[in-house]
C-alpha atoms as a PDB file:
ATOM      1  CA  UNK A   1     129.939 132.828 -45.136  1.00  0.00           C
ATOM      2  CA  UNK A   2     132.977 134.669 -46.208  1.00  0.00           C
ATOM      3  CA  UNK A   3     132.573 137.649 -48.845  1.00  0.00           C
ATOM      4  CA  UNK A   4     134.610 137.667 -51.758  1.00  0.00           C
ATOM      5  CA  UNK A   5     138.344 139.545 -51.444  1.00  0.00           C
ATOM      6  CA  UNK A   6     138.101 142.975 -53.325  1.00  0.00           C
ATOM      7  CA  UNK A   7     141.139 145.497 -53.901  1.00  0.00           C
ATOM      8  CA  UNK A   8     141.222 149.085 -52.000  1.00  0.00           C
ATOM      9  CA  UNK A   9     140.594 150.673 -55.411  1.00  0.00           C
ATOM     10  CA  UNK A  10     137.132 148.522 -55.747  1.00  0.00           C
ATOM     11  CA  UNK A  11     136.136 149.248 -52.183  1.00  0.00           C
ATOM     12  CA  UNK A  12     136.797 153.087 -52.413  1.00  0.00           C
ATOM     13  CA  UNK A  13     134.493 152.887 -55.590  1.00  0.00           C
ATOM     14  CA  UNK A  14     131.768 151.656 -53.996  1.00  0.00           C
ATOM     15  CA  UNK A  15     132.130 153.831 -51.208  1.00  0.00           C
ATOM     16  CA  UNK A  16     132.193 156.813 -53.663  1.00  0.00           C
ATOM     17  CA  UNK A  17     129.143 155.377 -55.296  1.00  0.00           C
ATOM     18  CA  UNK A  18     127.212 155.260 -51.520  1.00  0.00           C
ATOM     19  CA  UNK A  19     126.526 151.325 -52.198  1.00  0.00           C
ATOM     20  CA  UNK A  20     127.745 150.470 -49.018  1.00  0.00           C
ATOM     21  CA  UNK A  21     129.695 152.416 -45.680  1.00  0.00           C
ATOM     22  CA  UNK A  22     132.964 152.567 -44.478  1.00  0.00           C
ATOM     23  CA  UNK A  23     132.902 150.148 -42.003  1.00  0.00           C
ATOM     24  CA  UNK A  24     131.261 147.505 -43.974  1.00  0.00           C
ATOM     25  CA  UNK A  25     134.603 147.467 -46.634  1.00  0.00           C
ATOM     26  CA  UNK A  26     137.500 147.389 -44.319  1.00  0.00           C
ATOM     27  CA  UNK A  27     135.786 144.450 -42.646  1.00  0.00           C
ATOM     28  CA  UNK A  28     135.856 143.222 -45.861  1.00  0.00           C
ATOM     29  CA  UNK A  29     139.110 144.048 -47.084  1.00  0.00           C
ATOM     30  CA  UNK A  30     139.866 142.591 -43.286  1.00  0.00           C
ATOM     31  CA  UNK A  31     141.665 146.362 -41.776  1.00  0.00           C
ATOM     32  CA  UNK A  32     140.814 148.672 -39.674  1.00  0.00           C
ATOM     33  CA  UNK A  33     138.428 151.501 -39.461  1.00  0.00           C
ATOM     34  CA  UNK A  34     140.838 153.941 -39.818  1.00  0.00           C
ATOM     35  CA  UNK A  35     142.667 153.092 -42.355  1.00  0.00           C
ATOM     36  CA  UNK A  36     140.180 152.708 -44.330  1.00  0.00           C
ATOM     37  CA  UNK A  37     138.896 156.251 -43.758  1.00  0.00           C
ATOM     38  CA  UNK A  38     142.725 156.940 -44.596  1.00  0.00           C
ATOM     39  CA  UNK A  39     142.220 155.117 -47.976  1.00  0.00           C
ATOM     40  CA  UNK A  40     138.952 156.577 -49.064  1.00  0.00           C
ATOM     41  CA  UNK A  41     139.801 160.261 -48.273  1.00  0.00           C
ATOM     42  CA  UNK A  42     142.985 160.024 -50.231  1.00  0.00           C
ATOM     43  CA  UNK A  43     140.680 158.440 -53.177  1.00  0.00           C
ATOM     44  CA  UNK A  44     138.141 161.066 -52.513  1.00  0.00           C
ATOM     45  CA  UNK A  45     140.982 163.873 -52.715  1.00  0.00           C
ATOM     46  CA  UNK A  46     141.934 162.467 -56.455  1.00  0.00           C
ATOM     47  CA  UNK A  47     138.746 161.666 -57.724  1.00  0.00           C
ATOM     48  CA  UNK A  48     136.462 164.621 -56.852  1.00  0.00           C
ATOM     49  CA  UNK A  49     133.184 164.790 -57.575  1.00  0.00           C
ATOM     50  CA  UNK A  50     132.057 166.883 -60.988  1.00  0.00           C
ATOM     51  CA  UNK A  51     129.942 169.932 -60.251  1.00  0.00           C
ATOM     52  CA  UNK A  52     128.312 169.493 -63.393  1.00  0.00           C
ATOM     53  CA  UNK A  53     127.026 166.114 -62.515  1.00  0.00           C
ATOM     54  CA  UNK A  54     124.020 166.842 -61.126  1.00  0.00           C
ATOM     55  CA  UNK A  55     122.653 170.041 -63.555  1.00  0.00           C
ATOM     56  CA  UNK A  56     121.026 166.800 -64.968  1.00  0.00           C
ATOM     57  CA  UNK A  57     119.377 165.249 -62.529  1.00  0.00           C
ATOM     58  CA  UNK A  58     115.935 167.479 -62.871  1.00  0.00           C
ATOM     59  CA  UNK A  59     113.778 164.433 -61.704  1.00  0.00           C
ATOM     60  CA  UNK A  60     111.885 164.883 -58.377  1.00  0.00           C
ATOM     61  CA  UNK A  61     113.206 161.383 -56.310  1.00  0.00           C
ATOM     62  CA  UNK A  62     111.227 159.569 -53.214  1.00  0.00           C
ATOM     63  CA  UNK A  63     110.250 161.420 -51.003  1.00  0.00           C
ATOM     64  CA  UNK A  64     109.307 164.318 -52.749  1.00  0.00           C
ATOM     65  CA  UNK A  65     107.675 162.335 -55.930  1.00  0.00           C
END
Protein backbone atom coordinates (compact mmCIF):
# COMPACT_ATOMS: atom_id res chain seq x y z
CA UNK A 1 0.00 0.00 0.00
CA UNK A 2 1.52 3.20 -1.09
CA UNK A 3 0.70 6.52 0.99
CA UNK A 4 -0.46 9.40 -0.73
CA UNK A 5 2.45 12.03 -2.20
CA UNK A 6 2.48 15.18 0.13
CA UNK A 7 4.68 18.46 -0.47
CA UNK A 8 7.76 19.35 2.02
CA UNK A 9 5.63 22.25 3.28
CA UNK A 10 2.71 19.60 4.37
CA UNK A 11 5.21 17.21 5.87
CA UNK A 12 7.09 19.93 7.93
CA UNK A 13 3.51 20.84 9.25
CA UNK A 14 2.80 17.80 10.57
CA UNK A 15 6.05 17.40 11.97
CA UNK A 16 5.59 20.81 13.73
CA UNK A 17 2.23 19.63 14.89
CA UNK A 18 4.05 16.17 16.54
CA UNK A 19 1.43 13.98 14.36
CA UNK A 20 4.01 11.94 13.13
CA UNK A 21 8.33 11.78 13.26
CA UNK A 22 10.90 12.59 11.04
CA UNK A 23 11.62 9.50 9.66
CA UNK A 24 8.15 8.49 8.95
CA UNK A 25 7.79 11.78 6.24
CA UNK A 26 10.90 11.54 4.23
CA UNK A 27 9.97 7.91 3.66
CA UNK A 28 7.06 9.35 2.54
CA UNK A 29 8.11 12.15 0.59
CA UNK A 30 10.65 9.13 -0.65
CA UNK A 31 14.37 11.19 0.67
CA UNK A 32 16.56 10.76 3.01
CA UNK A 33 16.83 11.18 6.69
CA UNK A 34 18.85 13.97 6.51
CA UNK A 35 17.47 16.00 4.39
CA UNK A 36 14.61 15.92 5.82
CA UNK A 37 16.01 17.04 9.18
CA UNK A 38 17.57 19.77 6.75
CA UNK A 39 13.98 20.70 5.64
CA UNK A 40 12.22 20.77 8.94
CA UNK A 41 14.90 22.81 10.85
CA UNK A 42 14.89 25.44 8.18
CA UNK A 43 10.85 25.39 8.59
CA UNK A 44 11.29 25.32 12.28
CA UNK A 45 13.80 28.42 12.05
CA UNK A 46 10.84 30.51 10.11
CA UNK A 47 7.97 29.40 11.83
CA UNK A 48 8.84 29.50 15.56
CA UNK A 49 6.77 28.56 18.04
CA UNK A 50 4.62 31.53 20.00
CA UNK A 51 5.51 31.86 23.66
CA UNK A 52 2.17 32.92 24.33
CA UNK A 53 0.67 29.75 23.08
CA UNK A 54 0.56 27.87 25.90
CA UNK A 55 -0.47 30.73 28.86
CA UNK A 56 -3.78 29.00 27.78
CA UNK A 57 -3.48 25.70 28.15
CA UNK A 58 -4.41 25.65 32.16
CA UNK A 59 -5.97 22.08 31.80
CA UNK A 60 -4.21 19.27 33.76
CA UNK A 61 -3.61 16.45 30.60
CA UNK A 62 -3.09 12.41 31.09
CA UNK A 63 -1.08 11.59 33.23
CA UNK A 64 -1.54 14.01 35.73
CA UNK A 65 -5.60 14.19 35.36
Amino acid sequence: MSLPKITNLEACQVLFKGQSNVKLMANQLEISLEEMQRIFREFVAVNPVDPELWKGDVELGWPWA
